[in-house]
PDB file of N, CA and C in Angstrom:
ATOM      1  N   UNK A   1     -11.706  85.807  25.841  1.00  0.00           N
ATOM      2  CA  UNK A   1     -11.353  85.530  27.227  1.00  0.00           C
ATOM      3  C   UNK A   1     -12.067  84.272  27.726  1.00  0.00           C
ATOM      4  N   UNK A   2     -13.539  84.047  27.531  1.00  0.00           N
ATOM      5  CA  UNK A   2     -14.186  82.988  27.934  1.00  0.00           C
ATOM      6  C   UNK A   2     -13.601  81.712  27.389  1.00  0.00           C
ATOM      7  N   UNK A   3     -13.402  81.913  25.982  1.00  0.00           N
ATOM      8  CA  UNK A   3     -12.762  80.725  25.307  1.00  0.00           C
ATOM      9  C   UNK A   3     -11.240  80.152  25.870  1.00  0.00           C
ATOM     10  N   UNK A   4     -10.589  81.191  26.306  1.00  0.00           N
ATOM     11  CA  UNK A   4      -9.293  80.955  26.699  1.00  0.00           C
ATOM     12  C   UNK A   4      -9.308  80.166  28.444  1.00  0.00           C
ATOM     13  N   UNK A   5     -10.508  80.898  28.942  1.00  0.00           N
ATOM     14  CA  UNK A   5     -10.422  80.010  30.266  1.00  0.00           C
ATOM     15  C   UNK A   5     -11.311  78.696  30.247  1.00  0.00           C
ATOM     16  N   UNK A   6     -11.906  78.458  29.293  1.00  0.00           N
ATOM     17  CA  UNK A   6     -12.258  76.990  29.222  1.00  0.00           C
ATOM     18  C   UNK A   6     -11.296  75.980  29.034  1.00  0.00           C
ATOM     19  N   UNK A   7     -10.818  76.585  27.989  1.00  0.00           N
ATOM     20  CA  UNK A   7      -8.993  75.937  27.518  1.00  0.00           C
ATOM     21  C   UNK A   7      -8.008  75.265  28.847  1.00  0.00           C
ATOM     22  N   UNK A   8      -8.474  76.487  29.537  1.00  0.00           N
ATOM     23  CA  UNK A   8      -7.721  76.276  30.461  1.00  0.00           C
ATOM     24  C   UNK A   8      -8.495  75.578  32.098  1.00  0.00           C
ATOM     25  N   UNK A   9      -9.697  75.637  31.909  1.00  0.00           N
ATOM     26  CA  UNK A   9      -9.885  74.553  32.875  1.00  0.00           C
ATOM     27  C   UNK A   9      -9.537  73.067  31.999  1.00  0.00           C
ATOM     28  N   UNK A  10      -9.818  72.680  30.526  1.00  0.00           N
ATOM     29  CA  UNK A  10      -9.598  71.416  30.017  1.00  0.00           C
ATOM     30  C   UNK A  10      -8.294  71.476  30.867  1.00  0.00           C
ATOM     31  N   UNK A  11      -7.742  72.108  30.275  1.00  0.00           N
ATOM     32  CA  UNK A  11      -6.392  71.414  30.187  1.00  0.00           C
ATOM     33  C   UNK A  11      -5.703  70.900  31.764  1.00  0.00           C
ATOM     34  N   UNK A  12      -6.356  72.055  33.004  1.00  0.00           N
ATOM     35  CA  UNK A  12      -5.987  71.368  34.368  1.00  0.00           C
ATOM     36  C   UNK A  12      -6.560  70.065  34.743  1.00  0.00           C
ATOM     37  N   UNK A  13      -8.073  70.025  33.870  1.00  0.00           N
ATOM     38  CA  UNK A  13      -8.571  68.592  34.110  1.00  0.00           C
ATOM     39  C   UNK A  13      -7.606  67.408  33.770  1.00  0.00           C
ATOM     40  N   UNK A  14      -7.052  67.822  32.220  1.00  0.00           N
ATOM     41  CA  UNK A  14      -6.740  66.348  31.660  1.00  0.00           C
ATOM     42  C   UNK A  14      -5.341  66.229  32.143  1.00  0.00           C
ATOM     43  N   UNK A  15      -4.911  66.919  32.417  1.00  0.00           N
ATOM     44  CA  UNK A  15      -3.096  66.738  32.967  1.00  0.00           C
ATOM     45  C   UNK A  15      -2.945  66.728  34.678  1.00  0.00           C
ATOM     46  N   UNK A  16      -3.977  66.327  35.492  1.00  0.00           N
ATOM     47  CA  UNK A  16      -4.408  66.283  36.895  1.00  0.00           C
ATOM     48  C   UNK A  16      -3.274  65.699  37.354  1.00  0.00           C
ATOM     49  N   UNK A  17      -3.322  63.985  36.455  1.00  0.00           N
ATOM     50  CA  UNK A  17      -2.490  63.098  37.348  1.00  0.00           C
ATOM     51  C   UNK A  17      -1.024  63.233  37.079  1.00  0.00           C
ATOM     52  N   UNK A  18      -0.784  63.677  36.417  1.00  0.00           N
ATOM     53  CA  UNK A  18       0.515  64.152  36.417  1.00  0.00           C
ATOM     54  C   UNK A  18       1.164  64.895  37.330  1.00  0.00           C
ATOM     55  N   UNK A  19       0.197  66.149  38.172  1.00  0.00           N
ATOM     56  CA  UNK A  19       0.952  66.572  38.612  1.00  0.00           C
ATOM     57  C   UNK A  19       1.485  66.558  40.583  1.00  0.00           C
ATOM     58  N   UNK A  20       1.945  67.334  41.468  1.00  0.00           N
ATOM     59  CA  UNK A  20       2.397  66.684  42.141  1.00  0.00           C
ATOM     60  C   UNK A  20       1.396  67.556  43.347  1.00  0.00           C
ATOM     61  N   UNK A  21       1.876  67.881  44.405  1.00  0.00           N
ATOM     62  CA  UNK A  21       0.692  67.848  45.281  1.00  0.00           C
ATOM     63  C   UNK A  21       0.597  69.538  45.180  1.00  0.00           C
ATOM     64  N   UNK A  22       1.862  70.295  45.489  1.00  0.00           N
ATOM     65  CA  UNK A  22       1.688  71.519  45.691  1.00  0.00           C
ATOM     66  C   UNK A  22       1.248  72.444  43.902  1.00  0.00           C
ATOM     67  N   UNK A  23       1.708  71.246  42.990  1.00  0.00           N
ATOM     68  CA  UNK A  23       0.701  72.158  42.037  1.00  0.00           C
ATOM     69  C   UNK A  23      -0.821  71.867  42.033  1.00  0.00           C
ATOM     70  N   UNK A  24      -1.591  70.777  42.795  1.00  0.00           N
ATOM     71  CA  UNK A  24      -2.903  70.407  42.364  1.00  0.00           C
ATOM     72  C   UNK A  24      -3.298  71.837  43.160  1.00  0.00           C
ATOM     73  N   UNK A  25      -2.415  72.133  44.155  1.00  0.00           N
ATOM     74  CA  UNK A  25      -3.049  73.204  45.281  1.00  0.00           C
ATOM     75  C   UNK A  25      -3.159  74.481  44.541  1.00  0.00           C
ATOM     76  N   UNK A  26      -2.079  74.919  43.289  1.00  0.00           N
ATOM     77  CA  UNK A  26      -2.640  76.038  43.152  1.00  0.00           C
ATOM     78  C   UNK A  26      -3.398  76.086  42.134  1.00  0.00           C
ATOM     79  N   UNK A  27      -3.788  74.919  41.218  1.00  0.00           N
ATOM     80  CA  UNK A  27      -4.663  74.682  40.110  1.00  0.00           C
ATOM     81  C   UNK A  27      -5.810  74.981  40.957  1.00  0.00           C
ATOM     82  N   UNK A  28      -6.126  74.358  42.032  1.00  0.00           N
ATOM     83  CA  UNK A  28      -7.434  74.295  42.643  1.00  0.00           C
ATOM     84  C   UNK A  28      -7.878  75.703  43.389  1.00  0.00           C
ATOM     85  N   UNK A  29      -6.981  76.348  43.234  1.00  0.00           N
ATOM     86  CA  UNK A  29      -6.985  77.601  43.654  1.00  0.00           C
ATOM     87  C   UNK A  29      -7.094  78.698  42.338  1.00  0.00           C
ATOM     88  N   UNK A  30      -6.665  78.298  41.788  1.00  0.00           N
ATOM     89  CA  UNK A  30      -6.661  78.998  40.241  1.00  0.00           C
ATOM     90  C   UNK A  30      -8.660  78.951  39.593  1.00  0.00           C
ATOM     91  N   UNK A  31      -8.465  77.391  39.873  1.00  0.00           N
ATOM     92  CA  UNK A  31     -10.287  77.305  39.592  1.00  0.00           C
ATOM     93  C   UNK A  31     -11.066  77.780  40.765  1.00  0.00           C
ATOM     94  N   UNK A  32     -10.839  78.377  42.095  1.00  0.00           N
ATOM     95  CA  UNK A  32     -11.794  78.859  42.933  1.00  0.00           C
ATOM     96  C   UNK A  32     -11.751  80.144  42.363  1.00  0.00           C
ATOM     97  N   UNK A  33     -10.316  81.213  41.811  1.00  0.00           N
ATOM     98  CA  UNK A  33     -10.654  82.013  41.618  1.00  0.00           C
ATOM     99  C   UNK A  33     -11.057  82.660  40.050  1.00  0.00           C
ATOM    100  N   UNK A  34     -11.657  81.777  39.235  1.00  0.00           N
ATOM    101  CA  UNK A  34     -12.156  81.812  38.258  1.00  0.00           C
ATOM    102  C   UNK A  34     -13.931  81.670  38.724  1.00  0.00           C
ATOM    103  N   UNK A  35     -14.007  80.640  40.038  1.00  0.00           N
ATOM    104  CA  UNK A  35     -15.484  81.135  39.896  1.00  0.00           C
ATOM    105  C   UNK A  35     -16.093  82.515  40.892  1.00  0.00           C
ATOM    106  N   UNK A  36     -14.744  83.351  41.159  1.00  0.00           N
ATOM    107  CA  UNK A  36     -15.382  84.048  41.585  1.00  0.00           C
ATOM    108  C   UNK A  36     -15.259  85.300  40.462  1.00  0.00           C
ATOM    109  N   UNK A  37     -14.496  85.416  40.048  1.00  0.00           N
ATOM    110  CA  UNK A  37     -14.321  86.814  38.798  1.00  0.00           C
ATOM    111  C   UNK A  37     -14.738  86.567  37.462  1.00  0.00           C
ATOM    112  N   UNK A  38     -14.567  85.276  37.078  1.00  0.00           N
ATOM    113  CA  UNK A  38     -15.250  85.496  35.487  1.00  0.00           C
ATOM    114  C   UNK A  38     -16.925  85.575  35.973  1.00  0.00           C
ATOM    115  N   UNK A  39     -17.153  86.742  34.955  1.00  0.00           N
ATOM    116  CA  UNK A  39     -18.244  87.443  34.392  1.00  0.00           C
ATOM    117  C   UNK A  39     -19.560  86.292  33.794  1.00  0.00           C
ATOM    118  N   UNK A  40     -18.725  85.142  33.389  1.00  0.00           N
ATOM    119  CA  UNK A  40     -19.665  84.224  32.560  1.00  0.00           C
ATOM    120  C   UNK A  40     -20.088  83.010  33.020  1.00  0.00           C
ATOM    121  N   UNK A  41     -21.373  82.941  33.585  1.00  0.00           N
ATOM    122  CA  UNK A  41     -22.068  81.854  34.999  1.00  0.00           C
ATOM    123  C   UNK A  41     -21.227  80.897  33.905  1.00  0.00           C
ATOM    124  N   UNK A  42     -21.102  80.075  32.624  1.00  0.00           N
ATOM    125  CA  UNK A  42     -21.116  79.183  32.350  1.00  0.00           C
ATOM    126  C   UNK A  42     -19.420  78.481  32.601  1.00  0.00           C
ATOM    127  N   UNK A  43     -18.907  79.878  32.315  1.00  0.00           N
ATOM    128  CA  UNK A  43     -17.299  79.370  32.980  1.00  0.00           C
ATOM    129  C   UNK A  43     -17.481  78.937  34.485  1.00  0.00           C
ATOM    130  N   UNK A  44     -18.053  79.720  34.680  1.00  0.00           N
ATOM    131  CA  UNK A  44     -18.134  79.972  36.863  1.00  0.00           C
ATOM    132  C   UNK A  44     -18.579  78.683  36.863  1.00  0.00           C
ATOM    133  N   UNK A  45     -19.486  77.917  36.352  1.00  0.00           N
ATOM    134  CA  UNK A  45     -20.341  76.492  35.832  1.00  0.00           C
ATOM    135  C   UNK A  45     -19.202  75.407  36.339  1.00  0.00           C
ATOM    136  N   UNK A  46     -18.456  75.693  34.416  1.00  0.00           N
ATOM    137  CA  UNK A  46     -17.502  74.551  34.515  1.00  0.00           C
ATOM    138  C   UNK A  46     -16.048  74.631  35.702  1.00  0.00           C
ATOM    139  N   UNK A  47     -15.706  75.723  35.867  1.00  0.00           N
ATOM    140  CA  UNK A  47     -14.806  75.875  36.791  1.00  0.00           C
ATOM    141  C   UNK A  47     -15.205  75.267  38.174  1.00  0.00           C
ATOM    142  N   UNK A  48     -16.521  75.390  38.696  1.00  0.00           N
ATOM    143  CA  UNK A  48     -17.020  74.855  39.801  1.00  0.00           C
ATOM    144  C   UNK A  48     -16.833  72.976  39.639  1.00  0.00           C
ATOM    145  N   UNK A  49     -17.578  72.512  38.324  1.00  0.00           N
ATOM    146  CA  UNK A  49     -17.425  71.208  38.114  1.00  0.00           C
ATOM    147  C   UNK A  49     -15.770  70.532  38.046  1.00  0.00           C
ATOM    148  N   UNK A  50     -15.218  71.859  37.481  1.00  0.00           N
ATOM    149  CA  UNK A  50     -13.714  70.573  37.563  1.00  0.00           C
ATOM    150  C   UNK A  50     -13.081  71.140  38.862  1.00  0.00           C
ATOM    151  N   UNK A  51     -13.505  71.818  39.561  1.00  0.00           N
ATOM    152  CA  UNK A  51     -12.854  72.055  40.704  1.00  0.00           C
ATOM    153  C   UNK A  51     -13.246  70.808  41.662  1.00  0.00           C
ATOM    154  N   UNK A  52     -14.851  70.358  41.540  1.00  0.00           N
ATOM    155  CA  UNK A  52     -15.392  69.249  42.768  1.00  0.00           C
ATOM    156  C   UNK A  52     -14.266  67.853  41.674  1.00  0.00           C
ATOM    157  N   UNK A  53     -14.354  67.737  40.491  1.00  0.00           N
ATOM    158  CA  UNK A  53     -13.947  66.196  40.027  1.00  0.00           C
ATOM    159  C   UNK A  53     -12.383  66.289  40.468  1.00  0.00           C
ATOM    160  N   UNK A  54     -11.620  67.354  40.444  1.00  0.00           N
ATOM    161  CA  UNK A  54     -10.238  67.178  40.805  1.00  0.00           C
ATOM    162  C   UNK A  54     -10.092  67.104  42.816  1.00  0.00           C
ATOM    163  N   UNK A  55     -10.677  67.837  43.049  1.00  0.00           N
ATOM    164  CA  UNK A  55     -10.686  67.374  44.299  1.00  0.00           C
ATOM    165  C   UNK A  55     -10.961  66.207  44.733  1.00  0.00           C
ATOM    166  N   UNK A  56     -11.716  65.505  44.235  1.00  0.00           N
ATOM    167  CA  UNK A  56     -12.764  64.332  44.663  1.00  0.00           C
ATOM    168  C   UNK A  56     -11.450  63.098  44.132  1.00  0.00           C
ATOM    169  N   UNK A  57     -10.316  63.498  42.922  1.00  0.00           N
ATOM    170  CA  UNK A  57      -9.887  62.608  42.085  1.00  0.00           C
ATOM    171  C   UNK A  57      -8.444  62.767  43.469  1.00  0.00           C
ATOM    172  N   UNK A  58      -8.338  63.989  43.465  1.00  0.00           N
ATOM    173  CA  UNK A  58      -6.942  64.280  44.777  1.00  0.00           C
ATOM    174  C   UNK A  58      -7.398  63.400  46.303  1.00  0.00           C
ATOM    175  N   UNK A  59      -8.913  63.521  46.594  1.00  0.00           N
ATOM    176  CA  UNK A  59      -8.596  62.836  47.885  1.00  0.00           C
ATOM    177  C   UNK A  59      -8.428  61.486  47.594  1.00  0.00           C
ATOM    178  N   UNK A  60      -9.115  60.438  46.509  1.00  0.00           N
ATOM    179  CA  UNK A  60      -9.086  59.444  46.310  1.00  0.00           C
ATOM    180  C   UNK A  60      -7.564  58.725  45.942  1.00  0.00           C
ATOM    181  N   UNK A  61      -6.807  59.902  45.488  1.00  0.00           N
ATOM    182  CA  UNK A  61      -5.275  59.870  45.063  1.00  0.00           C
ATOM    183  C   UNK A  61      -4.243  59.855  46.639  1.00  0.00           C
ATOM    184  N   UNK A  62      -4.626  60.449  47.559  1.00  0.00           N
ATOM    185  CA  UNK A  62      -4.394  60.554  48.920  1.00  0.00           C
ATOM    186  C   UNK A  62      -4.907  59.532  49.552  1.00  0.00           C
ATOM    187  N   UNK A  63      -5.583  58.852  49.539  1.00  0.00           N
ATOM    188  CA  UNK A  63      -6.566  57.600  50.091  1.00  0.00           C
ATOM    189  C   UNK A  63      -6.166  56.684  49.676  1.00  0.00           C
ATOM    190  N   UNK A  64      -5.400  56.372  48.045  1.00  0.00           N
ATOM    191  CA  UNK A  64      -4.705  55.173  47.816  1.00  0.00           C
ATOM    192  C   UNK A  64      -3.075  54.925  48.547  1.00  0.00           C
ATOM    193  N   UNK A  65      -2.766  56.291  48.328  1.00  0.00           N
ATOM    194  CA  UNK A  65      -1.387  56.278  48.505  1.00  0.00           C
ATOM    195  C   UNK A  65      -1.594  56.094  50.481  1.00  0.00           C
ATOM    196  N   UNK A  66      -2.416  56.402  50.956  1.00  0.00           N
ATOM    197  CA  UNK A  66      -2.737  56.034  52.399  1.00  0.00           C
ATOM    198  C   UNK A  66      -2.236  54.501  52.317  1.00  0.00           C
ATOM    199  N   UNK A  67      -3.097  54.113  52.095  1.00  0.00           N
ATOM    200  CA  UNK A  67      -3.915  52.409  52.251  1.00  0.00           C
ATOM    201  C   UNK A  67      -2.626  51.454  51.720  1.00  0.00           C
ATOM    202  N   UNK A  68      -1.536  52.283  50.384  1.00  0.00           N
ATOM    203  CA  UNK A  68      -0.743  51.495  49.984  1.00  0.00           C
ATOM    204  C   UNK A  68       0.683  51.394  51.264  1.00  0.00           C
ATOM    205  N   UNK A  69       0.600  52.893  52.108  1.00  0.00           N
ATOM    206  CA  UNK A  69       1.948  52.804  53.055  1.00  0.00           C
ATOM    207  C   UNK A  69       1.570  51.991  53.964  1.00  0.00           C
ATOM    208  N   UNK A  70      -0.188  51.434  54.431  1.00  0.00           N
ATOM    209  CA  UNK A  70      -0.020  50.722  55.439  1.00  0.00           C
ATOM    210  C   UNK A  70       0.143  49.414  55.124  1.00  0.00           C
ATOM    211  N   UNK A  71      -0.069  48.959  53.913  1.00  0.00           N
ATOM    212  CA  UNK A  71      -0.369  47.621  53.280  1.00  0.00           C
ATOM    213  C   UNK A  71       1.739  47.467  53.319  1.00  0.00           C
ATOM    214  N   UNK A  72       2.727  48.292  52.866  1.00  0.00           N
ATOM    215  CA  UNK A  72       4.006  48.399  52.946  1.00  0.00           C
ATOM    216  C   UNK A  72       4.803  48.250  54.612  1.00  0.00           C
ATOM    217  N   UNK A  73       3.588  48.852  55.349  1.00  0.00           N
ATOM    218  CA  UNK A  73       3.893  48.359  56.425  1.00  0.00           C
ATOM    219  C   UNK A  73       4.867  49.710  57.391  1.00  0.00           C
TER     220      UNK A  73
END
């Protein structure tokens, strides 16, 4: 089980930008609720870490696409 949800935070990390807004929402929701039920601080660990880098990567993704509609005018 531990092995399978590491798998699976990689894999929401590395396929981030791909996806579109209402799936980052439930990935990011998927990793809040991994750090509250898995059993294993070190998942709860990494789930916490790719939960702050995808957020941090989503507002900066929201902040370009800002800056590019006003620069479009």
């Amino acid at each position: 089980m531990a092995k399978m949800s590491l798998m699976g935070i990689q894999h929401i990390n590395q396929t981030f930008d791909d996806w579109r807004d209402e799936t980052i929402n439930e990935c990011l929701n998927s990793l809040l609720k991994l750090m509250v039920v898995s059993e294993y601080d070190f998942i709860r660990e990494e789930a916490l870490s790719t939960y702050k880098d995808m957020l941090e990567k989503y507002q900066n993704r929201l902040a370009n696409q800002a800056i590019e509609d006003i620069l479009r005018g």
